[in-house]
C-alpha atoms as a PDB file:
ATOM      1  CA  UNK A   1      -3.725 -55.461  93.375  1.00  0.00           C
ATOM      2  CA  UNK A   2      -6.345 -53.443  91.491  1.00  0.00           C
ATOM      3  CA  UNK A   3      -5.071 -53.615  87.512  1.00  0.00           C
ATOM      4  CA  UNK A   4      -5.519 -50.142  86.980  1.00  0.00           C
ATOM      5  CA  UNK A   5      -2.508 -49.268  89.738  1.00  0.00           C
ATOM      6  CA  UNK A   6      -0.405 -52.086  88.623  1.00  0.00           C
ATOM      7  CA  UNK A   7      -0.222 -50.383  84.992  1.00  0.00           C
ATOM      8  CA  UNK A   8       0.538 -47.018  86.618  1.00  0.00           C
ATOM      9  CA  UNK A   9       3.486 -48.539  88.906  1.00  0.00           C
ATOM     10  CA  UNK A  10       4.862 -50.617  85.098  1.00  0.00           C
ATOM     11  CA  UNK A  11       4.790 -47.435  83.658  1.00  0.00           C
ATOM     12  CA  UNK A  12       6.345 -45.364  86.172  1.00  0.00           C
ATOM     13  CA  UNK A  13       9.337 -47.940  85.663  1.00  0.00           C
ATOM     14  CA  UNK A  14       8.968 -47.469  81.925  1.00  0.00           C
ATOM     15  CA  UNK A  15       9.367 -43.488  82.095  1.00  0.00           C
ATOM     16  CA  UNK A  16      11.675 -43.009  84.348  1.00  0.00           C
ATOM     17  CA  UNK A  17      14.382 -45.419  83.069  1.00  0.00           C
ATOM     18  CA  UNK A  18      13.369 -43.561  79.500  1.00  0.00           C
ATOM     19  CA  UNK A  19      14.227 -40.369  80.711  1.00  0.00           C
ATOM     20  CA  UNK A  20      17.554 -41.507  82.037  1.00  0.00           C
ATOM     21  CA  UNK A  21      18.245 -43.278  78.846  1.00  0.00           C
ATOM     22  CA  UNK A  22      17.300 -40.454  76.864  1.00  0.00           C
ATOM     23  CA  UNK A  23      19.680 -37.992  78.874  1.00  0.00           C
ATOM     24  CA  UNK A  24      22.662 -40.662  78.487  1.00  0.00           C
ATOM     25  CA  UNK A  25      22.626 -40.881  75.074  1.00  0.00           C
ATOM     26  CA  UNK A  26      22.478 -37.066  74.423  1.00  0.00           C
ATOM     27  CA  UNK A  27      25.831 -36.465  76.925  1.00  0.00           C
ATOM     28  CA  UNK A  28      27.732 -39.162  75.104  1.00  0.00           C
ATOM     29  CA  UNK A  29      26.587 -38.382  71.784  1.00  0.00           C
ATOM     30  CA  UNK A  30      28.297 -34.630  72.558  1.00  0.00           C
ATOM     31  CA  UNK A  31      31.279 -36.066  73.559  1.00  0.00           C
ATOM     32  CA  UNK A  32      31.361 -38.420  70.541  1.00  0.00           C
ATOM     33  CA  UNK A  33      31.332 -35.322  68.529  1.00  0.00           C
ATOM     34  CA  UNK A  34      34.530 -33.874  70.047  1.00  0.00           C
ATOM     35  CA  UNK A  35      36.698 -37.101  69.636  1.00  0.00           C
ATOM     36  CA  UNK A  36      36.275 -37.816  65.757  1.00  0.00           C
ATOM     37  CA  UNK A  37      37.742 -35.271  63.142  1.00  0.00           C
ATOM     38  CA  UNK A  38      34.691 -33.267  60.986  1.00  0.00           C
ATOM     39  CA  UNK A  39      33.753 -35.420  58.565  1.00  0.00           C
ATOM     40  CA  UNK A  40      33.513 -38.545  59.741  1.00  0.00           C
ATOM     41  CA  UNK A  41      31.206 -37.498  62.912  1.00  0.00           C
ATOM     42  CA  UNK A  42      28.165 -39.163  62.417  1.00  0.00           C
ATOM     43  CA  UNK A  43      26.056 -36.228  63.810  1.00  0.00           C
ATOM     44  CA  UNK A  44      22.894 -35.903  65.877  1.00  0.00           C
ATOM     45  CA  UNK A  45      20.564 -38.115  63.327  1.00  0.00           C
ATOM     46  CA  UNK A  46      21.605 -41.063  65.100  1.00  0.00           C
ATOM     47  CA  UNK A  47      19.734 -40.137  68.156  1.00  0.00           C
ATOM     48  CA  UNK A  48      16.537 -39.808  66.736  1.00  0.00           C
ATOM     49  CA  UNK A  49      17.281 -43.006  64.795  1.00  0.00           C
ATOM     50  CA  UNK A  50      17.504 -44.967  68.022  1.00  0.00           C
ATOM     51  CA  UNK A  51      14.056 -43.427  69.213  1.00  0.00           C
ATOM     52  CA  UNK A  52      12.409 -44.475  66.350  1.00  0.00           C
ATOM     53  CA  UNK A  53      10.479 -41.088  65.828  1.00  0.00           C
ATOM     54  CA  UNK A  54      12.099 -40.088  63.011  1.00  0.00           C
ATOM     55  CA  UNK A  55       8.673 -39.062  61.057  1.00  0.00           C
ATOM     56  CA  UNK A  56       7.545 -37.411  63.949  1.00  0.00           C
ATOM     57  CA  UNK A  57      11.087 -35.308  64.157  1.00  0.00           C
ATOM     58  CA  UNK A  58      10.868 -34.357  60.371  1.00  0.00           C
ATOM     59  CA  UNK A  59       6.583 -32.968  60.559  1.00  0.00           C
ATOM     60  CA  UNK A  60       8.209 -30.297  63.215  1.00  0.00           C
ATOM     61  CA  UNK A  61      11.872 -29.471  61.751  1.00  0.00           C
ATOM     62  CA  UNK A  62      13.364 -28.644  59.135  1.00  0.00           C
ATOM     63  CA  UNK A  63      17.285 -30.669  59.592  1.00  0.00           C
ATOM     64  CA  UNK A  64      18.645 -33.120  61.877  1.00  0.00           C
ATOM     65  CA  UNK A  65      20.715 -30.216  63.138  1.00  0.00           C
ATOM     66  CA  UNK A  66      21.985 -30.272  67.166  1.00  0.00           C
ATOM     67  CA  UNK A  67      19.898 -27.816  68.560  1.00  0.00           C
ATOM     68  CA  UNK A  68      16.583 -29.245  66.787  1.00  0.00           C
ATOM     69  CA  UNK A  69      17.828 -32.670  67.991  1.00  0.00           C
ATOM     70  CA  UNK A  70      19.059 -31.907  70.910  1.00  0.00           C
ATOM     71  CA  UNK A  71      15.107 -29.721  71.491  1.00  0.00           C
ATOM     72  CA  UNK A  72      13.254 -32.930  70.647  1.00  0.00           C
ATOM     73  CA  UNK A  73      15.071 -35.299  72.740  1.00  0.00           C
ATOM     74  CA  UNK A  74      14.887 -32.618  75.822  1.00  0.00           C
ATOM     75  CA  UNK A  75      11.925 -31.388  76.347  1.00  0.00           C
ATOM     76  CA  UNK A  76       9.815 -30.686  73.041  1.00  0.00           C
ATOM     77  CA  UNK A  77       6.402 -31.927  74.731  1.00  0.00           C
ATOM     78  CA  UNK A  78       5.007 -33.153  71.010  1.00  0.00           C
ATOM     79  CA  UNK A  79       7.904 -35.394  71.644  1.00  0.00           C
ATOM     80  CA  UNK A  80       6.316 -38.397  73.995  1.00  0.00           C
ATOM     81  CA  UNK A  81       9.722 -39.681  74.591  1.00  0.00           C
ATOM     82  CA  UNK A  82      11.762 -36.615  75.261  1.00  0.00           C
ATOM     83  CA  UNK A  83      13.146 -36.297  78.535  1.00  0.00           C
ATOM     84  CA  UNK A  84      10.581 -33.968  79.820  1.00  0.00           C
ATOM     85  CA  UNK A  85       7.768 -36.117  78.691  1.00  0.00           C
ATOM     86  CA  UNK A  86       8.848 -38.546  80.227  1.00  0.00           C
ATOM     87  CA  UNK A  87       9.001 -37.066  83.256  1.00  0.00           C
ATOM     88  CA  UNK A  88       6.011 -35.820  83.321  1.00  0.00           C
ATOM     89  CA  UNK A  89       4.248 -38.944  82.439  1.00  0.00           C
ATOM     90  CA  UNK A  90       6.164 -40.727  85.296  1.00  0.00           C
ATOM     91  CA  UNK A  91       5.105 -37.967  87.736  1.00  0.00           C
ATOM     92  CA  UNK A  92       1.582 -38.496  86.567  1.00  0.00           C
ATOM     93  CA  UNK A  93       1.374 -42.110  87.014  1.00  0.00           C
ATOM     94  CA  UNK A  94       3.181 -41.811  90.601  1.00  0.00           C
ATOM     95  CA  UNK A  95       1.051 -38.835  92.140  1.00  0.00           C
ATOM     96  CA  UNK A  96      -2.093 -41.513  91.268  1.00  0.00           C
ATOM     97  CA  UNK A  97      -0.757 -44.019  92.909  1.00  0.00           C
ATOM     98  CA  UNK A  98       0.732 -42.217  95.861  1.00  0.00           C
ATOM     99  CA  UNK A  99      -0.363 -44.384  98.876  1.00  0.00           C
ATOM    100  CA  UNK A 100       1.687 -47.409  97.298  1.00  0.00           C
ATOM    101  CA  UNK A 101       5.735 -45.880  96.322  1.00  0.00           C
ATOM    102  CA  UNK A 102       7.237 -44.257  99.820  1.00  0.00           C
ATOM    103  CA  UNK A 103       6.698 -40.076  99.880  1.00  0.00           C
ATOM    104  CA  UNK A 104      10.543 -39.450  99.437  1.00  0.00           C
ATOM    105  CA  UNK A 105       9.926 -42.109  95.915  1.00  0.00           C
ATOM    106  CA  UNK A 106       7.511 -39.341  94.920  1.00  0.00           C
ATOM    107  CA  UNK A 107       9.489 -36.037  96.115  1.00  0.00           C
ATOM    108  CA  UNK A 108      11.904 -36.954  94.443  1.00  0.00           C
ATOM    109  CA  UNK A 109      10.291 -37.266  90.760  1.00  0.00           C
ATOM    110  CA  UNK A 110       8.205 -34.248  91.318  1.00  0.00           C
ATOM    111  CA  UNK A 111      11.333 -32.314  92.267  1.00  0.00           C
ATOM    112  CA  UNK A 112      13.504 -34.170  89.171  1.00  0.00           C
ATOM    113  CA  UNK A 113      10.477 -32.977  86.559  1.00  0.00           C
ATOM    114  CA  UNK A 114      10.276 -29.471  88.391  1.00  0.00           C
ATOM    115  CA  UNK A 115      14.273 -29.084  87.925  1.00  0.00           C
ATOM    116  CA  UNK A 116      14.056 -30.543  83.683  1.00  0.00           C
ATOM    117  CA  UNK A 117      11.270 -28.131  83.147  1.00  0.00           C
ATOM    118  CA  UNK A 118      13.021 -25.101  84.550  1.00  0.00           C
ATOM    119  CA  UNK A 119      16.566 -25.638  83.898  1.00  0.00           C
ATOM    120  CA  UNK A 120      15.834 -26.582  80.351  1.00  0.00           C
ATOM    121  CA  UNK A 121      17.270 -24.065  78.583  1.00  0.00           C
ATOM    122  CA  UNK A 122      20.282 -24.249  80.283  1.00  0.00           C
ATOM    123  CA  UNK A 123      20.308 -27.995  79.016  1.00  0.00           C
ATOM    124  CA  UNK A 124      20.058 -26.665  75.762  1.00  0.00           C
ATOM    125  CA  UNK A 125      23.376 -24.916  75.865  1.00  0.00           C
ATOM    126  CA  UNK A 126      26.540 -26.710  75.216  1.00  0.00           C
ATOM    127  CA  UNK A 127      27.893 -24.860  78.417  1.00  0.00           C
ATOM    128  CA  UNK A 128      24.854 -25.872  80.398  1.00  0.00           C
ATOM    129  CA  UNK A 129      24.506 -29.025  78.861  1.00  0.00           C
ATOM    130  CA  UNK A 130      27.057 -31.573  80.657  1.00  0.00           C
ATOM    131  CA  UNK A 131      25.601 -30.692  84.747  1.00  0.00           C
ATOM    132  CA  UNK A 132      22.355 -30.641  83.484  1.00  0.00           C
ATOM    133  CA  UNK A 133      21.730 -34.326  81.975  1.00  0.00           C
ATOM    134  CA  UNK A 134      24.747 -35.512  84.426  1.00  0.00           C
ATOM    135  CA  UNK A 135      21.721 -34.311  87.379  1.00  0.00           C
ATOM    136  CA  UNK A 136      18.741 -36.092  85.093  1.00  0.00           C
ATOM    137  CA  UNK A 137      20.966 -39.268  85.349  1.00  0.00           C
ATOM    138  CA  UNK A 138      22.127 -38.964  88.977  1.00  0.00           C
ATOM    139  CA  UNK A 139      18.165 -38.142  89.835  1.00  0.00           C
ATOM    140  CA  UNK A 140      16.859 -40.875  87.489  1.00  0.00           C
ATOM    141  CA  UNK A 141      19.307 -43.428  89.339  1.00  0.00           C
ATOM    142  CA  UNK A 142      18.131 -42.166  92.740  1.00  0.00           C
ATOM    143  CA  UNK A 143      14.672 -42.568  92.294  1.00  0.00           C
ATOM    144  CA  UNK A 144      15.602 -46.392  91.069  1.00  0.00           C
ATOM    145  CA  UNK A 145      17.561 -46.944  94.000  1.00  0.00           C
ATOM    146  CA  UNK A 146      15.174 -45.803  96.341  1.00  0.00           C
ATOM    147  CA  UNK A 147      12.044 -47.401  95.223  1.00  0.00           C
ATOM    148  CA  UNK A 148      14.674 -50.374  95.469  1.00  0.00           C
ATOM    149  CA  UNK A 149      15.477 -50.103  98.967  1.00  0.00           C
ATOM    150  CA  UNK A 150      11.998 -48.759 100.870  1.00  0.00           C
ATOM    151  CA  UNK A 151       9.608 -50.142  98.706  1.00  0.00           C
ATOM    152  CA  UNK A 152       7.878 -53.095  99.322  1.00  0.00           C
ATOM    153  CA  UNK A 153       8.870 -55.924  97.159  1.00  0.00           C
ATOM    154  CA  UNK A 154       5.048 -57.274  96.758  1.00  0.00           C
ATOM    155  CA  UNK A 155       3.710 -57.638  93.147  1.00  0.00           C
ATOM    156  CA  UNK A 156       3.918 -53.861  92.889  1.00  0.00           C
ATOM    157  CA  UNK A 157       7.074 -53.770  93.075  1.00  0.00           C
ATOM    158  CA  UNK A 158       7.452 -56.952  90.485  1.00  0.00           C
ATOM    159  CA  UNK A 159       5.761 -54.066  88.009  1.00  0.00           C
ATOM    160  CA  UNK A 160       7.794 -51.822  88.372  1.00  0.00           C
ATOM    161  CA  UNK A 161      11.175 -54.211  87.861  1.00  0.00           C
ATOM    162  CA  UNK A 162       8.931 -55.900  84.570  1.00  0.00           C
ATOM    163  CA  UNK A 163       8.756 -52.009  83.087  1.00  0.00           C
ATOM    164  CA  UNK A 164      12.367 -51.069  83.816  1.00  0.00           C
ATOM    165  CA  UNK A 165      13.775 -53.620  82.419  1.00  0.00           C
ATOM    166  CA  UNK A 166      12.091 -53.942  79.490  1.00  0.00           C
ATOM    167  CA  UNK A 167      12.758 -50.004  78.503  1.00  0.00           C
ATOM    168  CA  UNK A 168      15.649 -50.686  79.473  1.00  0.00           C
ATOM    169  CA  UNK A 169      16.407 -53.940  76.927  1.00  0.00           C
ATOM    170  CA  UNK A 170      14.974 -51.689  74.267  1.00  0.00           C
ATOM    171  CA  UNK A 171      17.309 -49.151  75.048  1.00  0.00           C
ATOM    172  CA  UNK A 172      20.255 -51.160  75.123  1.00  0.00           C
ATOM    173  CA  UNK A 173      19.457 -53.382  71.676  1.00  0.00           C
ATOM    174  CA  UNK A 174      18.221 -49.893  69.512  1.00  0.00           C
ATOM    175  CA  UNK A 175      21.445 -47.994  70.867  1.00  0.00           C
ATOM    176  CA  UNK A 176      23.817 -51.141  69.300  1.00  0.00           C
ATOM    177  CA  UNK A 177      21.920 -51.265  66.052  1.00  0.00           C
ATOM    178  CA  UNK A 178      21.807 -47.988  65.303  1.00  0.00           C
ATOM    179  CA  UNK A 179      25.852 -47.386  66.374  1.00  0.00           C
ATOM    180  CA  UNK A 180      26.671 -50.162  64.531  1.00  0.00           C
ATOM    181  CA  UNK A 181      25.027 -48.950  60.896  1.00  0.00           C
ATOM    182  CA  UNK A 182      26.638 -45.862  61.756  1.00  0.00           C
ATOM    183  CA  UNK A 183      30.070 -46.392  62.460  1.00  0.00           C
ATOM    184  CA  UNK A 184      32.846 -46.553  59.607  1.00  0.00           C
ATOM    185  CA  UNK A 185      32.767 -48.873  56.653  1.00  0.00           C
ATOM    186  CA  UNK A 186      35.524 -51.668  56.799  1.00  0.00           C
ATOM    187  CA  UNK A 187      36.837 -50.272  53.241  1.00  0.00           C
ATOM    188  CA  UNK A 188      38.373 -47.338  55.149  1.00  0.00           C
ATOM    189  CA  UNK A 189      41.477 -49.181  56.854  1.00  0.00           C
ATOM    190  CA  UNK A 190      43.053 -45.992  57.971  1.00  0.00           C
ATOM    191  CA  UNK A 191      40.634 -44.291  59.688  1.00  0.00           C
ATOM    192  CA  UNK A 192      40.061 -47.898  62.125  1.00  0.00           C
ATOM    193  CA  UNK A 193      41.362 -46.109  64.611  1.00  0.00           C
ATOM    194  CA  UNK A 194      38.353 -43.953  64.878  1.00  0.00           C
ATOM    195  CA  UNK A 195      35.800 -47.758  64.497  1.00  0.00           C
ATOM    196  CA  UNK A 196      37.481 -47.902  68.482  1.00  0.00           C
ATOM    197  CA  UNK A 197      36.390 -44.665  69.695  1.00  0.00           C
ATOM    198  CA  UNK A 198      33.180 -45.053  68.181  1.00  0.00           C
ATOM    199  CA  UNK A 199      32.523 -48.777  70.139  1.00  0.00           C
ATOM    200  CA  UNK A 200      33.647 -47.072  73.956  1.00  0.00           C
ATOM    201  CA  UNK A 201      31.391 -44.495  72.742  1.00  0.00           C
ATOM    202  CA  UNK A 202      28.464 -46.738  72.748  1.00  0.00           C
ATOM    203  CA  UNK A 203      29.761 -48.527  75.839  1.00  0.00           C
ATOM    204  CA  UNK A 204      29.968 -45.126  77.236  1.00  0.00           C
ATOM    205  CA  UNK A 205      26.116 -44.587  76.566  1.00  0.00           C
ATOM    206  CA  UNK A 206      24.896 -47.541  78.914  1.00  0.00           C
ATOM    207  CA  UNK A 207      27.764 -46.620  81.570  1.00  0.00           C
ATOM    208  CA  UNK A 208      29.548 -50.155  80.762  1.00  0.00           C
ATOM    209  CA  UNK A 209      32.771 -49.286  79.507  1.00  0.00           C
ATOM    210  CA  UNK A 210      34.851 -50.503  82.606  1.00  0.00           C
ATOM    211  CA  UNK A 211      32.548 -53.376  83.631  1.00  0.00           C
ATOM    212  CA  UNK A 212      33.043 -54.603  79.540  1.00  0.00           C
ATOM    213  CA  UNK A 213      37.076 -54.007  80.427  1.00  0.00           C
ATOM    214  CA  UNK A 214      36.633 -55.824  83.536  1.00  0.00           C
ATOM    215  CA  UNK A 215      34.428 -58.662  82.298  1.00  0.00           C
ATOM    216  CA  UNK A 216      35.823 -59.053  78.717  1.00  0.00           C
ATOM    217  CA  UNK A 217      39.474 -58.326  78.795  1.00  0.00           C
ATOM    218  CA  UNK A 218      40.075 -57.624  75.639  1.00  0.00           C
ATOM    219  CA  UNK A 219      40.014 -54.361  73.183  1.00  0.00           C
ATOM    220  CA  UNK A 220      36.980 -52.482  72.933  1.00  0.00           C
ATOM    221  CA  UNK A 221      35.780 -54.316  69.337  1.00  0.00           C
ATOM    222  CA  UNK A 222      32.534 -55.088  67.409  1.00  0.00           C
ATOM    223  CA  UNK A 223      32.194 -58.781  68.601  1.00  0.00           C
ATOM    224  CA  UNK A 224      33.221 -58.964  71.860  1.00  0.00           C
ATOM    225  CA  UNK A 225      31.369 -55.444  72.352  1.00  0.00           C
ATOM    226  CA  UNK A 226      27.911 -56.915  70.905  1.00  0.00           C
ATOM    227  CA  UNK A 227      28.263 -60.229  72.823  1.00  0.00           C
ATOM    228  CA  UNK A 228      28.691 -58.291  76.014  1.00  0.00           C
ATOM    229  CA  UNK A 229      25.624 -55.994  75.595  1.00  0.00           C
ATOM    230  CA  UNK A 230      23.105 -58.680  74.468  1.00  0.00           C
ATOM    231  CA  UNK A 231      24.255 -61.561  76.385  1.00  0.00           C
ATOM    232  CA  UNK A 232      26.075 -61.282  79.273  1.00  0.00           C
ATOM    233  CA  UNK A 233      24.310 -62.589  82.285  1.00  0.00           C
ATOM    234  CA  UNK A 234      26.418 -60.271  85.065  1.00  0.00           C
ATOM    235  CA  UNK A 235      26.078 -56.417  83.225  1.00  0.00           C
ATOM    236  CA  UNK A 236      21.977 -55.010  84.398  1.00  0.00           C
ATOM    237  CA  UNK A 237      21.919 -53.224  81.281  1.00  0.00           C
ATOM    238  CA  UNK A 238      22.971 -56.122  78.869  1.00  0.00           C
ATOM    239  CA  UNK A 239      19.697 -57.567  76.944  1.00  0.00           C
ATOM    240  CA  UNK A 240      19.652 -60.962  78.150  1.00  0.00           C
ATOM    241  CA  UNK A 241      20.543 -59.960  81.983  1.00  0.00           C
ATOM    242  CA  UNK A 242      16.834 -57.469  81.375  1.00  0.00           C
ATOM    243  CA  UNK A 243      14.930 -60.479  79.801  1.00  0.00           C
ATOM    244  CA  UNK A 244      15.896 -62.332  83.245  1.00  0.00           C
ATOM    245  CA  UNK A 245      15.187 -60.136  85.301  1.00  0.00           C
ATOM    246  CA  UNK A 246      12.081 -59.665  83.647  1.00  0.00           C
ATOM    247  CA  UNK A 247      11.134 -63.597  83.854  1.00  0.00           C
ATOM    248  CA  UNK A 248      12.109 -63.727  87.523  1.00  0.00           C
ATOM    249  CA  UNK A 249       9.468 -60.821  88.388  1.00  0.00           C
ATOM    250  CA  UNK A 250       6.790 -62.321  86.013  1.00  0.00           C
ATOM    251  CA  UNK A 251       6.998 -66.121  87.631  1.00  0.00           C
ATOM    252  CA  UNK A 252       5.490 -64.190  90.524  1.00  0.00           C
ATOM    253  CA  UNK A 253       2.700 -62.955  89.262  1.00  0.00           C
ATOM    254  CA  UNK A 254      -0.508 -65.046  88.766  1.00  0.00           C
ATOM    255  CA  UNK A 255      -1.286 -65.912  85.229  1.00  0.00           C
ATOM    256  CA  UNK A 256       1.785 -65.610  83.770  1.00  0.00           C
ATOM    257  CA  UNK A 257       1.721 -68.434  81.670  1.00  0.00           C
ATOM    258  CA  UNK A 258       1.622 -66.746  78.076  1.00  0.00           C
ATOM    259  CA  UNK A 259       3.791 -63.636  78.991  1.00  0.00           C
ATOM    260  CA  UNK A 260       6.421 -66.737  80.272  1.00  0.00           C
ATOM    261  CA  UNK A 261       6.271 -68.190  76.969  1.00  0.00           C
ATOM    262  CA  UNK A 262       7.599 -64.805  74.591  1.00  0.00           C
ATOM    263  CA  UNK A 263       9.673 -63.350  77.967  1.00  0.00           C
ATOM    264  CA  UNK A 264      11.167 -67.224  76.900  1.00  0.00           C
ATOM    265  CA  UNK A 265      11.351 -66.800  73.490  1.00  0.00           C
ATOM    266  CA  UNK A 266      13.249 -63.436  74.015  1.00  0.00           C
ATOM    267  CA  UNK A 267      15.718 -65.123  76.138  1.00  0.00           C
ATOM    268  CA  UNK A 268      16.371 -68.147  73.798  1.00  0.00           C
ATOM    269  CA  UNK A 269      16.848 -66.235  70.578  1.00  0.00           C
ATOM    270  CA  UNK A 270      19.545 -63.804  72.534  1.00  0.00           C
ATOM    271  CA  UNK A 271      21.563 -66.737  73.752  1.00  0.00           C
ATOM    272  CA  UNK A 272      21.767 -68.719  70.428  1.00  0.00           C
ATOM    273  CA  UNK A 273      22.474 -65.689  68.197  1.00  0.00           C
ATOM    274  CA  UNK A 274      26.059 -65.293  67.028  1.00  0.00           C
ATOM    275  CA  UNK A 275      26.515 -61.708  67.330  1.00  0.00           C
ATOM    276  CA  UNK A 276      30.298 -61.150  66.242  1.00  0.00           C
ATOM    277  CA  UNK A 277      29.358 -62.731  62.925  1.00  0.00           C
ATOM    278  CA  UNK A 278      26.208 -60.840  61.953  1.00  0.00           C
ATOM    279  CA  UNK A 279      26.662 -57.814  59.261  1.00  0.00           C
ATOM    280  CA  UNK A 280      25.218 -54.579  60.127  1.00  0.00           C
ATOM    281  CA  UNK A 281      21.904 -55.168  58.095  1.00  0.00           C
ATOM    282  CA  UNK A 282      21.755 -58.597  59.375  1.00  0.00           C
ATOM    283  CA  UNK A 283      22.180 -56.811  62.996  1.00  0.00           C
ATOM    284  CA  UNK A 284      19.725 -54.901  62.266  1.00  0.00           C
ATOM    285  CA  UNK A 285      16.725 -57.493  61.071  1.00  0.00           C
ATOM    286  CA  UNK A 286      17.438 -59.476  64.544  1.00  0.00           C
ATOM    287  CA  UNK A 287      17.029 -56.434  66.233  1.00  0.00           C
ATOM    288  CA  UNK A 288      13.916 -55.174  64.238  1.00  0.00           C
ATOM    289  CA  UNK A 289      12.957 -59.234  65.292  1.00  0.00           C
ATOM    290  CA  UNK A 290      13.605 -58.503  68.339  1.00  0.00           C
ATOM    291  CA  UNK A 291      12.004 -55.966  68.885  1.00  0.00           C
ATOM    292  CA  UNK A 292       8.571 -57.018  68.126  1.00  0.00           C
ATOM    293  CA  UNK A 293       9.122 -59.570  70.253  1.00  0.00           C
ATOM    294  CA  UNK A 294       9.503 -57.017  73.521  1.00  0.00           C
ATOM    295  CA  UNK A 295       6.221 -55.453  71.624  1.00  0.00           C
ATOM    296  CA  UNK A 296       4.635 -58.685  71.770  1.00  0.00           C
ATOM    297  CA  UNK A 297       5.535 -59.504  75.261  1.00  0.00           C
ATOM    298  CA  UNK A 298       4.354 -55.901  76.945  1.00  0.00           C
ATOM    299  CA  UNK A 299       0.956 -56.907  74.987  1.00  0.00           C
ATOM    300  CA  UNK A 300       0.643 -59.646  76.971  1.00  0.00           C
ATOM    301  CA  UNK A 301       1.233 -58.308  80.410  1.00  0.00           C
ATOM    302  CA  UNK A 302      -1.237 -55.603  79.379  1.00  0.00           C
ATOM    303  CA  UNK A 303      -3.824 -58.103  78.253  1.00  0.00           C
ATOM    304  CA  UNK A 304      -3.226 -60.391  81.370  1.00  0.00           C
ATOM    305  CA  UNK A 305      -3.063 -57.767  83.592  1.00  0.00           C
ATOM    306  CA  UNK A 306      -3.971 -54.035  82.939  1.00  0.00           C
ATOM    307  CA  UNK A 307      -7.289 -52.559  82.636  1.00  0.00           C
ATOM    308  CA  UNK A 308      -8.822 -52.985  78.647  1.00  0.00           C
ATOM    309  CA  UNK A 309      -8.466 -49.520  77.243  1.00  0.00           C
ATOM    310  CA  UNK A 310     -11.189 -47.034  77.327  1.00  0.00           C
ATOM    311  CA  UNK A 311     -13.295 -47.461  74.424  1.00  0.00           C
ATOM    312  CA  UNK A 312     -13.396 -44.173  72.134  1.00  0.00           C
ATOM    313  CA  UNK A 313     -16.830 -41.959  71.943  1.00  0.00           C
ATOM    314  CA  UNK A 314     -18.459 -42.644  68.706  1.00  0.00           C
END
């Protein structure tokens, strides 16, 4: 497989599960927002927080306010990860590499970007807002789902799993972090009520609130919670069930030697953390850890694998 197609098909996993990711956060963040009393709401900053782009949010606005939040995240095209972005990119890097994913695999993302470009004020509306993220999702999911079951599942395909999974372990670990230094100190004993809501809410954001009922069966809580989003081997969206799925796609690939060794690493730092125990900052500095270490790894795949970047005119 030429390199140049085999970054395309990793990063039309990468922006596609971004989009989706983007769009679930947003919806439960809203809802969030309607279950705790004013005042102890933790707002729309939290959102740009998990991104990450919070210097690139404050060059273009003025307040972490919803509509300028809710803008960014959707489709403000300075924005690289919004939702529209991210589309856009994905639809890029499939139309180039159209004789490989099935026609319906590409009809669907060019009609998914056509419908988040011209629905997108609707999005912005709080009436508009719920149908039009719930059809991102639902698209998002179908385009997974069908590259899943007519694609072929050759070292293309191992690409494509490799940058899904990955977004989607970056996802999952920056949406605990943040929600954790966000949610209510332990000095305020009678508003604990609220530290519950709070914890389904960021079950809610990675759609695992019944499989963590199912699996766990116990109260939604900090410990069991962070256990069952960074290591539980059953839930796809839980960090260490990514980092596998991840390995499994990489031992097929030639070469894989040194991206083996950090996809590894990754793995064996999840399973011998004790989650339940860790503070928020100290949650925090394993996830900041950790997430270098997901840097580190896509560097390798790109140096073993994609194309060396085009050198800059001088």
């Amino acid at each position: 497989m030429l390199s140049r197609v085999a970054e395309n098909i990793y990063w039309l996993g990468r922006y596609i599960e971004r989009a989706e990711n983007t769009a679930r956060i947003v919806a439960v963040n809203a809802n969030l927002l309607l279950d705790l009393p004013r005042g102890i709401a933790p707002g729309w900053q939290p959102l740009i927080d998990i991104t990450g782009n919070n210097a690139l949010f404050e060059q273009h606005y003025k307040d972490y306010g919803e509509r300028q939040v809710v803008r960014f995240l959707l489709g403000d095209e300075r924005h690289p990860g919004s939702i529209l972005s991210a589309l856009l990119a994905g639809r890029e890097n499939c139309r180039t590499i159209r004789d490989i994913v099935p026609r319906e695999a590409w009809e669907q993302i060019n009609e998914l970007y056509l419908f988040a470009a011209e629905d997108l004020q609707r999005g912005m509306t709080k009436g508009g807002r719920h149908g039009y993220l719930k059809r991102l999702i639902l698209g998002a999911q179908t385009i997974t789902g069908l590259l899943a079951g007519t694609m072929l599942h050759d070292q293309g395909y191992n690409f494509l799993r490799i940058g899904r999974n990955l977004e989607r372990t970056d996802m999952t670990t920056r949406i605990a972090d943040v929600r954790s230094a966000s949610l209510l100190p332990e000095e305020t004993p009678d508003l604990r009520p609220y530290d519950t809501i709070q914890w389904v809410s960021v079950l809610k954001s990675l759609t695992a609130y019944q499989m963590y009922r199912r699996s766990e069966q116990v109260r939604v809580q900090r410990g069991p919670v962070l256990r069952f989003l960074f290591q539980s081997a059953e839930f796809p969206r839980a960090a260490v069930h990514c980092i596998d799925a991840v390995r499994t796609s990489l031992e097929s690939l030639p070469r894989n030697e040194a991206s083996l060794r950090v996809a590894g690493r990754l793995k064996r730092n999840l399973a011998s953390a004790d989650l339940a125990r860790l503070s928020p900052v100290e949650l925090h500095a394993f996830v900041d850890e950790f997430q270098v270490d997901i840097g580190s790894l896509h560097e390798e795949i790109a140096g073993t694998w994609f194309p060396p970047p085009l050198a800059e005119a001088g």
